[in-house]
Protein backbone atom coordinates (compact mmCIF):
# COMPACT_ATOMS: atom_id res chain seq x y z
CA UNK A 1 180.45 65.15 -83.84
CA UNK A 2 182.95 62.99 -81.93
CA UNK A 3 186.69 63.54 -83.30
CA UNK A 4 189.14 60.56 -82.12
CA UNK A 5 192.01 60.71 -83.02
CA UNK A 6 194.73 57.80 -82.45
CA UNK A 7 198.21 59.06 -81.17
CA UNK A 8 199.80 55.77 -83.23
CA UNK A 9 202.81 54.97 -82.32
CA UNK A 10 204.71 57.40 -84.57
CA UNK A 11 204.78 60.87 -85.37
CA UNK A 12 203.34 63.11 -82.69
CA UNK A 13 199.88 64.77 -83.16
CA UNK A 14 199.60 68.09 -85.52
CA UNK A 15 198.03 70.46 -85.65
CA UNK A 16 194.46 70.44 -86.41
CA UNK A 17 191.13 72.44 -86.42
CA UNK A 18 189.24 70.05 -84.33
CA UNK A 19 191.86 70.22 -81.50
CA UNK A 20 192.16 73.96 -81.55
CA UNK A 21 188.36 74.36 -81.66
CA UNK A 22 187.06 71.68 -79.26
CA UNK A 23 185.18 72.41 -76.15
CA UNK A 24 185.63 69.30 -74.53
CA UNK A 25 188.97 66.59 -75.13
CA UNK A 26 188.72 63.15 -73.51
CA UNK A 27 191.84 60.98 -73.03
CA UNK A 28 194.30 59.24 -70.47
CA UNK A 29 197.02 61.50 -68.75
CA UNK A 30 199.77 61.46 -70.68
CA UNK A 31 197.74 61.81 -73.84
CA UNK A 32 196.41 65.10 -72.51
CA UNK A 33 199.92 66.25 -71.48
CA UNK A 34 201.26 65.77 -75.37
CA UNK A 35 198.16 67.67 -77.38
CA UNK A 36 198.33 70.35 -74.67
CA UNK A 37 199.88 73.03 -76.94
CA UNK A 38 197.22 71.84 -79.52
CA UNK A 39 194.38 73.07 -77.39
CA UNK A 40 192.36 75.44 -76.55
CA UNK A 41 193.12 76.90 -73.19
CA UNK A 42 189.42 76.79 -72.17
CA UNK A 43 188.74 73.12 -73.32
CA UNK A 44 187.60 71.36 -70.84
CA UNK A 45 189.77 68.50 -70.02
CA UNK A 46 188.66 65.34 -68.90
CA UNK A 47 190.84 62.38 -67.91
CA UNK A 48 189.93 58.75 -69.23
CA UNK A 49 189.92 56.32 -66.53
CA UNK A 50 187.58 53.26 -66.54
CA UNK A 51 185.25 53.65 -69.56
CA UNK A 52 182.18 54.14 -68.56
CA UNK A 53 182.38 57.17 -66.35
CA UNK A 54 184.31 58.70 -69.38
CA UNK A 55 181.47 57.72 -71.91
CA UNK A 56 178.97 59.37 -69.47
CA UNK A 57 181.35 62.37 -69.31
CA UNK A 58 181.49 62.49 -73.38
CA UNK A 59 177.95 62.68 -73.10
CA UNK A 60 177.16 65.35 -70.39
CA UNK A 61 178.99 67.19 -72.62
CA UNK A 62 177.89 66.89 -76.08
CA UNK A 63 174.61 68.06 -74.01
CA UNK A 64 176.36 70.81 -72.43
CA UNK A 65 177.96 72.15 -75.44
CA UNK A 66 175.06 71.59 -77.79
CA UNK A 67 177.75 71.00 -80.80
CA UNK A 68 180.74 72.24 -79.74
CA UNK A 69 183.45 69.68 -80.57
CA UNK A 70 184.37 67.09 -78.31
CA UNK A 71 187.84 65.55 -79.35
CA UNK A 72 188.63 61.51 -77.74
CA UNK A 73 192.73 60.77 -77.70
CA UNK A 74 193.64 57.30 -77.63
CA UNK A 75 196.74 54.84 -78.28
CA UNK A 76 197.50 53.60 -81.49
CA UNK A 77 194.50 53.22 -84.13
CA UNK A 78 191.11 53.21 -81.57
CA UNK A 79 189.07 51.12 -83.94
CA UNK A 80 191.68 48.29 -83.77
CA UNK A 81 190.96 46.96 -80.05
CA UNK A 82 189.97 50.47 -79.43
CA UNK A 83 188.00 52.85 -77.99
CA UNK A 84 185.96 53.42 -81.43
CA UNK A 85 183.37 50.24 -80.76
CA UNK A 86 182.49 51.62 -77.37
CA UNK A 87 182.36 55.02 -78.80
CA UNK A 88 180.26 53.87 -81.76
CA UNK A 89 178.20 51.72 -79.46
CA UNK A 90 176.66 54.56 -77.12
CA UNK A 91 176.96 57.31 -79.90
CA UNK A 92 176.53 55.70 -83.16
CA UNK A 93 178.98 54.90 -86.10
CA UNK A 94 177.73 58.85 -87.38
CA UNK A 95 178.44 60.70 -84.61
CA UNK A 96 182.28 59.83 -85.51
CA UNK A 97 185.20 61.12 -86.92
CA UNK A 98 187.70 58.78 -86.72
CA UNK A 99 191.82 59.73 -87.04
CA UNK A 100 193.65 56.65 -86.71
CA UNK A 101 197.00 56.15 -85.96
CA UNK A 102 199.09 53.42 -86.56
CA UNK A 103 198.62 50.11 -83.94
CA UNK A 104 201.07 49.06 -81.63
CA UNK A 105 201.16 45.51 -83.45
CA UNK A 106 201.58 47.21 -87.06
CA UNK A 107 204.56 48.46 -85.79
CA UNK A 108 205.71 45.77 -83.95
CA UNK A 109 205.53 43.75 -87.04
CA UNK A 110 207.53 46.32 -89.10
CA UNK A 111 210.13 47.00 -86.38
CA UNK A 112 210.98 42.45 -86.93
CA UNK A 113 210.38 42.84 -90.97
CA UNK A 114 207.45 40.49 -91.34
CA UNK A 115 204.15 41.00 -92.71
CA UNK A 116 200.82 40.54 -90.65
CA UNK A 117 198.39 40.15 -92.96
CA UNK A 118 198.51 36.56 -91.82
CA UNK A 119 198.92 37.20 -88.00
CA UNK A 120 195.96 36.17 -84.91
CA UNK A 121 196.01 38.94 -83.21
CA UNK A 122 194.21 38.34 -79.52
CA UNK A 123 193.71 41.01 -76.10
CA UNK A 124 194.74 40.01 -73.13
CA UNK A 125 194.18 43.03 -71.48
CA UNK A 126 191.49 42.26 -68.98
CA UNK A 127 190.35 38.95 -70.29
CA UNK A 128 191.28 35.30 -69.30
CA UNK A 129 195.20 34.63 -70.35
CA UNK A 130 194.03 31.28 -71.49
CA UNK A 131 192.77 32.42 -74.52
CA UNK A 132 195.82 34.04 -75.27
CA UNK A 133 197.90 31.44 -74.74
CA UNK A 134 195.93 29.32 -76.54
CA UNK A 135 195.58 31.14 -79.56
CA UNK A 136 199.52 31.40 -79.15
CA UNK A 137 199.78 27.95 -79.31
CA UNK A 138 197.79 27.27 -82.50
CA UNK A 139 199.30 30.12 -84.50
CA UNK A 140 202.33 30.40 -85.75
CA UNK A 141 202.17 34.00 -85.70
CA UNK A 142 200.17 35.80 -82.93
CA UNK A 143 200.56 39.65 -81.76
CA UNK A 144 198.99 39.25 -77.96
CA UNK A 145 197.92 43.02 -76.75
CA UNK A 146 198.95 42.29 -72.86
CA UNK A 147 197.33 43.92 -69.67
CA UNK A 148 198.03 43.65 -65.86
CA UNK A 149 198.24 40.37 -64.89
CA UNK A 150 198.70 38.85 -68.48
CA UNK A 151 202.50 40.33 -69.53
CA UNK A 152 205.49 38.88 -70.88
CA UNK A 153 206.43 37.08 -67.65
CA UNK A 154 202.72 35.42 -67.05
CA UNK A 155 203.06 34.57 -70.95
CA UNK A 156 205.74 32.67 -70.91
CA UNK A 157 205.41 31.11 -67.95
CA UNK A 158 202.81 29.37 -69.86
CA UNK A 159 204.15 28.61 -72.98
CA UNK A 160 207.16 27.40 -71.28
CA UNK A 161 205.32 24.71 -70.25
CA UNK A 162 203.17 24.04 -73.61
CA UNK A 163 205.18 25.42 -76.42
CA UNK A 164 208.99 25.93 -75.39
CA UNK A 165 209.94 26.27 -78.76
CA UNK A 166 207.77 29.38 -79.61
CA UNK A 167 210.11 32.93 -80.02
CA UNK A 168 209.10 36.00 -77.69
CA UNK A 169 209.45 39.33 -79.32
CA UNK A 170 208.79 41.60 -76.27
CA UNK A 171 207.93 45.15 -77.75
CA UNK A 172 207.97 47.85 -75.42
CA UNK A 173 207.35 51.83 -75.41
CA UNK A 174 206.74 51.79 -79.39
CA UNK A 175 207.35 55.33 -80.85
CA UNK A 176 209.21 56.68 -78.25
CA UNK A 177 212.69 57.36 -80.26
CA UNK A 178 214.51 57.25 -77.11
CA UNK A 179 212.93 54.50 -74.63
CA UNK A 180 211.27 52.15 -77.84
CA UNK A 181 212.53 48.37 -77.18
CA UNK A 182 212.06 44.81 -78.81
CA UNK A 183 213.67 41.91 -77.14
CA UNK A 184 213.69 38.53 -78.66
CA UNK A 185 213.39 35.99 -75.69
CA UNK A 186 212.18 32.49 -75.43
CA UNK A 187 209.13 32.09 -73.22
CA UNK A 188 211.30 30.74 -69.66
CA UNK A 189 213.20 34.18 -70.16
CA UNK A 190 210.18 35.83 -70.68
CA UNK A 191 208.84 33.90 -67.66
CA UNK A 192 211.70 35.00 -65.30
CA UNK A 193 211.96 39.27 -66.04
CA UNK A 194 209.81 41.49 -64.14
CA UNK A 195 208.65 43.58 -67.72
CA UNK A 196 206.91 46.76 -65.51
CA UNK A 197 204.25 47.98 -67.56
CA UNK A 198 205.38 49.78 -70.62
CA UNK A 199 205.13 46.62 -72.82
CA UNK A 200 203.01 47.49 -76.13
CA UNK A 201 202.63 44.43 -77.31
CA UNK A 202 203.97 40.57 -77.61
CA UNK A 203 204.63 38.74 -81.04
CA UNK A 204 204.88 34.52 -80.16
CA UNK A 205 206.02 33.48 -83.03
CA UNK A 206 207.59 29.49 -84.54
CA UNK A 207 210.12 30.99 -86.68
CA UNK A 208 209.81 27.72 -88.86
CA UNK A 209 206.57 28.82 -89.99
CA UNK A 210 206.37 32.30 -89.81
CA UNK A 211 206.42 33.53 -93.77
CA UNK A 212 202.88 31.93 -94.46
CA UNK A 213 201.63 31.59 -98.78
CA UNK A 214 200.20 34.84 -100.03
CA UNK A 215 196.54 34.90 -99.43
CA UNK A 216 193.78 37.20 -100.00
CA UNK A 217 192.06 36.49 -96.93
CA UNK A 218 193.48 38.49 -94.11
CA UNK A 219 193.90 36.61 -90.40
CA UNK A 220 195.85 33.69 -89.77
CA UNK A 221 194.05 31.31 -92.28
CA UNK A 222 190.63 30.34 -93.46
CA UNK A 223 188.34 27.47 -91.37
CA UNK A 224 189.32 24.26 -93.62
CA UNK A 225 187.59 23.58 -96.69
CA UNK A 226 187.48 19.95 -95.54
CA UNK A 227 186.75 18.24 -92.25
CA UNK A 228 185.85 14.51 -90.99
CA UNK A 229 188.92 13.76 -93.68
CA UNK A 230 189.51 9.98 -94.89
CA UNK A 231 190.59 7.56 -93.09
CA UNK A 232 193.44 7.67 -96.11
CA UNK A 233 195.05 10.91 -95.04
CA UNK A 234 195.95 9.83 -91.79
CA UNK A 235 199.23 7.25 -91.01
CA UNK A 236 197.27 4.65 -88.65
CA UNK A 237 198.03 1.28 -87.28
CA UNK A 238 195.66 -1.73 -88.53
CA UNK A 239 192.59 0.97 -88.99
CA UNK A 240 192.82 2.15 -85.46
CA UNK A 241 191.73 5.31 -86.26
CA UNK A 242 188.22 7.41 -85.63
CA UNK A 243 186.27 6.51 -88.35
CA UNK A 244 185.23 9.50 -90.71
CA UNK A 245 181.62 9.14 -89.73
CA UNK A 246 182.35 9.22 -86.13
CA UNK A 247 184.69 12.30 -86.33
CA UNK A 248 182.29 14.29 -88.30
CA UNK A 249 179.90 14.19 -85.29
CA UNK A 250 182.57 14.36 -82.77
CA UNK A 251 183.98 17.83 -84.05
CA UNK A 252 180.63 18.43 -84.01
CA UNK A 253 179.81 18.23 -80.52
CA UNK A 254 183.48 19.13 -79.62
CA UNK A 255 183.13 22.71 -81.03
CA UNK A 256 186.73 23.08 -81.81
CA UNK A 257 187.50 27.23 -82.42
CA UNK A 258 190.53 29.68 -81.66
CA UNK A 259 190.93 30.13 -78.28
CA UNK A 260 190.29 26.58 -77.01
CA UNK A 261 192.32 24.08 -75.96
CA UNK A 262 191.32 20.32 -76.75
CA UNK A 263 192.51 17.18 -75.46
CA UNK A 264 192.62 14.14 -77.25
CA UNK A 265 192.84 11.26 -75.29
CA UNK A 266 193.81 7.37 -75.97
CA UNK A 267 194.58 9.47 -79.70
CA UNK A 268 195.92 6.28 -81.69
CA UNK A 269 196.81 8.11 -84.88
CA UNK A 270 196.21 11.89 -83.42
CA UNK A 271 193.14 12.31 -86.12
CA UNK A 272 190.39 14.01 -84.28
CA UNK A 273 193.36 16.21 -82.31
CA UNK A 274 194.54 17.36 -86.12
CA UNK A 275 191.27 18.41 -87.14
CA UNK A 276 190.72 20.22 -83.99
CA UNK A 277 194.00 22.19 -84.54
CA UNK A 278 193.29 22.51 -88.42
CA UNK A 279 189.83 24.48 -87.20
CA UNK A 280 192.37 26.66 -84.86
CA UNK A 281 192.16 25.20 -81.92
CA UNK A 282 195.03 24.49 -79.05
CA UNK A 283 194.99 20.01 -79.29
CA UNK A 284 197.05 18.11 -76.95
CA UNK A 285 197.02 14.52 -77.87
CA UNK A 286 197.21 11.76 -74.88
CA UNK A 287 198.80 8.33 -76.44
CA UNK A 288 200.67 5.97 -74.04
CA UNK A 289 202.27 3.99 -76.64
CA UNK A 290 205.35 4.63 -78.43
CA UNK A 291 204.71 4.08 -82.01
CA UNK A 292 201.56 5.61 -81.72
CA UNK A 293 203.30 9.26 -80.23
CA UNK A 294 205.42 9.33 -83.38
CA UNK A 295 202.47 8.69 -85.68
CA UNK A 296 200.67 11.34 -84.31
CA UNK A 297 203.52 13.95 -84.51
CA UNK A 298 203.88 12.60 -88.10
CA UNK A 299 200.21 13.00 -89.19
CA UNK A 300 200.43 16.68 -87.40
CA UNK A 301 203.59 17.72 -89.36
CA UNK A 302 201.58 16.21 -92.55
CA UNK A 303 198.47 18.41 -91.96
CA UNK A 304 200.45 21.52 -90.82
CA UNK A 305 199.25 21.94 -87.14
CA UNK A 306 200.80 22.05 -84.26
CA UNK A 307 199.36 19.12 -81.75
CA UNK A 308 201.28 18.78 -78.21
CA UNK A 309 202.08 15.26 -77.88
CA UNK A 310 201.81 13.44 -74.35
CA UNK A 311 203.12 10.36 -74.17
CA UNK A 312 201.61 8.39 -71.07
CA UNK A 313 198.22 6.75 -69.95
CA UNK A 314 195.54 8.71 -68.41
CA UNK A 315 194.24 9.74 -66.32
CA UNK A 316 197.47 9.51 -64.45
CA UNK A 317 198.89 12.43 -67.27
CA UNK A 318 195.92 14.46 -67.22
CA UNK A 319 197.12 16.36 -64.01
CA UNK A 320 199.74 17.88 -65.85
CA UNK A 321 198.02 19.54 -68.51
CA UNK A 322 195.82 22.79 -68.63
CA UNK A 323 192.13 22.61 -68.12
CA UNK A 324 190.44 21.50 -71.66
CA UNK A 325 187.47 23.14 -73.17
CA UNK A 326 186.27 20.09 -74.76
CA UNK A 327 187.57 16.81 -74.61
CA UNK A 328 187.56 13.45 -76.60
CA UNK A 329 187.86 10.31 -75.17
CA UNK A 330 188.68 7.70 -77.72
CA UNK A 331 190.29 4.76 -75.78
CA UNK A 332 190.61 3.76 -71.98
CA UNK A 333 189.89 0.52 -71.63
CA UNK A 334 189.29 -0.56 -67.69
CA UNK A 335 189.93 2.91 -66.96
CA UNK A 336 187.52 4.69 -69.03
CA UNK A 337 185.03 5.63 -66.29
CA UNK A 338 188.18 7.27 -64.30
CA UNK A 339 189.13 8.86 -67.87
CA UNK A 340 185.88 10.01 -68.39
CA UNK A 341 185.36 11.21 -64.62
CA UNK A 342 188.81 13.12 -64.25
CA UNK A 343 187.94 15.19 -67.89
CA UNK A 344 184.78 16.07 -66.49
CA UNK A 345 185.60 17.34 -64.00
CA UNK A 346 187.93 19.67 -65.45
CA UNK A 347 186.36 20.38 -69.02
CA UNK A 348 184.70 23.97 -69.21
CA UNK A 349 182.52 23.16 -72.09
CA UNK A 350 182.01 19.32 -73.27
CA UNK A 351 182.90 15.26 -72.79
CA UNK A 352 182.65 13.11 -76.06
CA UNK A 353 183.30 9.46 -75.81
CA UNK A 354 183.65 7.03 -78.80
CA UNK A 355 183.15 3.63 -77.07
CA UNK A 356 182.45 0.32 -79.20
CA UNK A 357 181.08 -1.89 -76.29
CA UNK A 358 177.33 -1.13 -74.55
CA UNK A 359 177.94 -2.20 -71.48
CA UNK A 360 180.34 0.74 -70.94
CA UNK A 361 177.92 3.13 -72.42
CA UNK A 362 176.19 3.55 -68.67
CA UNK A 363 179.29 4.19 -66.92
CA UNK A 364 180.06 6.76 -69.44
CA UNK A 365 176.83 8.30 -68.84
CA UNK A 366 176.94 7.69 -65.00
CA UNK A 367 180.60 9.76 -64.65
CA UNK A 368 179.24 12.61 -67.28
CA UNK A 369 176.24 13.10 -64.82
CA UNK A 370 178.07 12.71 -61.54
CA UNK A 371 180.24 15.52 -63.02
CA UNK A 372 177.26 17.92 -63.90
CA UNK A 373 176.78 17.65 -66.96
CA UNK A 374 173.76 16.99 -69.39
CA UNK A 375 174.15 13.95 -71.48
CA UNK A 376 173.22 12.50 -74.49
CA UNK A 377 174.35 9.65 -77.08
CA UNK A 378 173.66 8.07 -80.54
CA UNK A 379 174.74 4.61 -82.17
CA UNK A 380 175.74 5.06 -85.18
CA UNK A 381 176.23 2.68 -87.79
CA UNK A 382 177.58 3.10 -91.07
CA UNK A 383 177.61 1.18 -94.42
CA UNK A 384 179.66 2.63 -97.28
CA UNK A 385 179.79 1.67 -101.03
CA UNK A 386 182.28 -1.15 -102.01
CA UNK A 387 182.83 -2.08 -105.13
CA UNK A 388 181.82 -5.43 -106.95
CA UNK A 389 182.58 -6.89 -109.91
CA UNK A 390 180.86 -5.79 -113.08
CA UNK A 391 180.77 -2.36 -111.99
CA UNK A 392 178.40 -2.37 -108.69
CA UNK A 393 178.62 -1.55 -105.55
CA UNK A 394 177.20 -3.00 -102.15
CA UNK A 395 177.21 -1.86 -98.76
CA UNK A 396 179.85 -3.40 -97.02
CA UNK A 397 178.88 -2.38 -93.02
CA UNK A 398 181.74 -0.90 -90.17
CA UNK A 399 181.36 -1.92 -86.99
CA UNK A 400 178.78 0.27 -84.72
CA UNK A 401 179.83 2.92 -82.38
CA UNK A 402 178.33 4.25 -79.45
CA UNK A 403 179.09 8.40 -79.55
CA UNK A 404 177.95 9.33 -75.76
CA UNK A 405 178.60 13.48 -75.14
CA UNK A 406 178.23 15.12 -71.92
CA UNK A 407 177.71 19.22 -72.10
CA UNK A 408 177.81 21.72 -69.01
CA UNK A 409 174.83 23.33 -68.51
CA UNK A 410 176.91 26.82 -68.37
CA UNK A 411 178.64 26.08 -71.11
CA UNK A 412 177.75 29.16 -73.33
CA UNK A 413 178.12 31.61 -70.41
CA UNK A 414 182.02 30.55 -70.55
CA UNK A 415 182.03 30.18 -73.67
CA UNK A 416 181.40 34.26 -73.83
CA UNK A 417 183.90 35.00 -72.15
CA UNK A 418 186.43 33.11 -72.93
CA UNK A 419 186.36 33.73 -76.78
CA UNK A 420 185.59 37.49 -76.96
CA UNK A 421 188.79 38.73 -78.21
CA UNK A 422 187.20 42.24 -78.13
CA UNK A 423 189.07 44.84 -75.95
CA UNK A 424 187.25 48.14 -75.33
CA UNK A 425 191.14 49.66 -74.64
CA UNK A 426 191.67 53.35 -74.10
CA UNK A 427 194.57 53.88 -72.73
């Protein structure tokens, strides 16, 4: 049997059989230093560093002890973002006896008075700060476990950028009565402190929307119950809008999840940027006219998402923003084989163009290729039901599209990576 127990961020450890008793106790320095009156004084001691020379060590020595306890310390509760799936991994779920202790973001949560039962709740400790940021940028609430390299400072310098209007709470040395910290900053604050490295955690939160309807679904809200939506539930000039039909295979191919960012560009009325951000996605939306930037701002506020807004024509704009995951290219005109060329060269995952006019639908394909990527397309055409008089209907037809998509052919390996929110933490 494996006993971990999680230091929390509270009370100090107590007493307990399995510490007094255990031949062997795993954990980082400072961990070993506390429970050190809790020990025995001929347990082995054995000081957690990278994981897996530690899980080999935990193993020599349930082999060398043929029993005898072997206690694992780690921060906070070790099956949230913890040490526990690693543990439970190599050893198995029975092999366990878990003592947790309560998580850095729990108590970051309590220390600001707001519940998390609604929070995302992403590691950036030794993953790709996009993700973070991105998730950051979708959610109105989002705890962000931080790591060299992805603190406070590299944070904000992001969101500074993106979402300047996001609140920092900074939450440092958590259960230490005398050194514990939160400091509310916006993210260029953030961006411009040097934080060292006893940060425990980082709330972004919009403080607009932070007090979400009770639910009894944990996480920051369920995939929608809806998607492709009317035409209807979208403010739109003259029906210059994706057509439901269309958007129902563009999502599709776009892949919109947590963790991504999505550009919509030539967006007209926003619509395929909003449903990107209503399935939890980061959207920026590309419109380079006037009227159209305030419709899409309206139809975000309307669906309650969070869409960036950029008001220009590409692909002049597009070297401003972050690199996409997936992209869709609704308008461009002339320019839609440079639109289509500068998004593929920067998208990490896909390309999908809505174009009304064959003759483009080679150049589309020409730029997606150039780019590396593997293409494909459809036509589709659509007739829905219309009413006649005397209670019939007929099919009254909508004009064809051509939906062309380009995917990389690595697509899923970055994919991996970029949306595992796991971190096997054990420090």
């Amino acid at each position: 049997m494996i006993t971990v127990f999680g230091t929390g961020t509270g009370a100090p450890l107590s007493p307990d059989p399995a510490l007094s008793s255990a031949a062997v106790v795993v954990g980082g320095r400072r961990h070993l230093d506390a429970a050190e009156a809790l020990l025995a004084p001929g347990a082995e001691r054995v000081v957690l560093g990278p994981l897996a020379p530690a899980l080999d060590a935990v193993e020599r020595s349930i082999e060398k002890e043929k029993g005898q306890g072997v206690v694992v310390l780690a921060s906070g509760d070790p099956g949230f973002f913890g040490i526990v799936r690693a543990l439970a991994e190599r050893f198995g779920p029975a092999a366990l006896d878990v003592r947790p202790g309560v998580s850095s973001v729990a108590t970051a949560f309590a220390r600001v008075g707001l519940p998390w039962d609604d929070a995302a709740v992403v590691s950036a400790h030794g993953r790709d700060l996009r993700t973070a940021v991105n998730v950051c940028r979708a959610y109105p609430k989002t705890a962000v476990l931080t790591g060299p390299g992805a603190g406070p400072a590299e944070l904000g310098a992001e969101l500074a950028h993106y979402s300047a209007d996001r609140l920092l709470v900074v939450a440092s040395r958590l259960g230490d009565p005398e050194h514990e910290s939160l400091e509310r900053v916006t993210p260029s604050e953030a961006a411009a402190r040097d934080w060292g490295d006893a940060v425990s955690v980082v709330l972004c939160l919009d403080e607009k929307r932070v007090l979400a309807p009770v639910r009894t679904l944990a996480g920051p809200g369920r995939p929608p119950a809806r998607w492709a939506l009317d035409e209807g539930e979208f403010a739109h000039r003259d029906s210059m809008i994706t057509k439901f039909e269309v958007r129902a295979l563009a999502l599709a191919r776009l892949g919109p999840r947590p963790g991504d960012l999505v550009w919509d560009i030539g967006a007209g009325s926003g619509s395929v940027a909003v449903e990107c951000a209503r399935f939890g996605a980061a959207a920026v939306a590309v419109e380079k006219t006037a009227d159209g930037v305030a419709r899409i701002r309206d139809n975000a506020a309307a669906h309650g998402v969070d869409v960036r807004v950029v008001h220009g024509a590409a692909p002049t704009v597009l070297s401003d923003l972050a690199d996409p995951d997936a992209v869709f290219i609704g308008g461009g005109g002339r320019e839609l084989a440079a639109i289509v060329t500068a998004s593929a060269r920067r998208a990490r995952r896909s390309v999908v163009v809505a174009v009304a006019a064959v003759d483009r639908v080679g150049a589309v394909r020409d730029a997606l290729g150039a780019a590396g990527f593997v293409s494909d397309g459809v036509l589709l055409q659509s007739s829905r039901l219309a009413p006649l008089p005397g209670e019939v209907s007929r099919l009254a037809a909508a004009n064809p599209v051509f939906l062309v998509w380009g995917v990389r052919p690595d697509a899923d390996a970055q994919s991996a990576t970029s949306v595992d929110f796991l971190e096997r933490r054990s420090s």
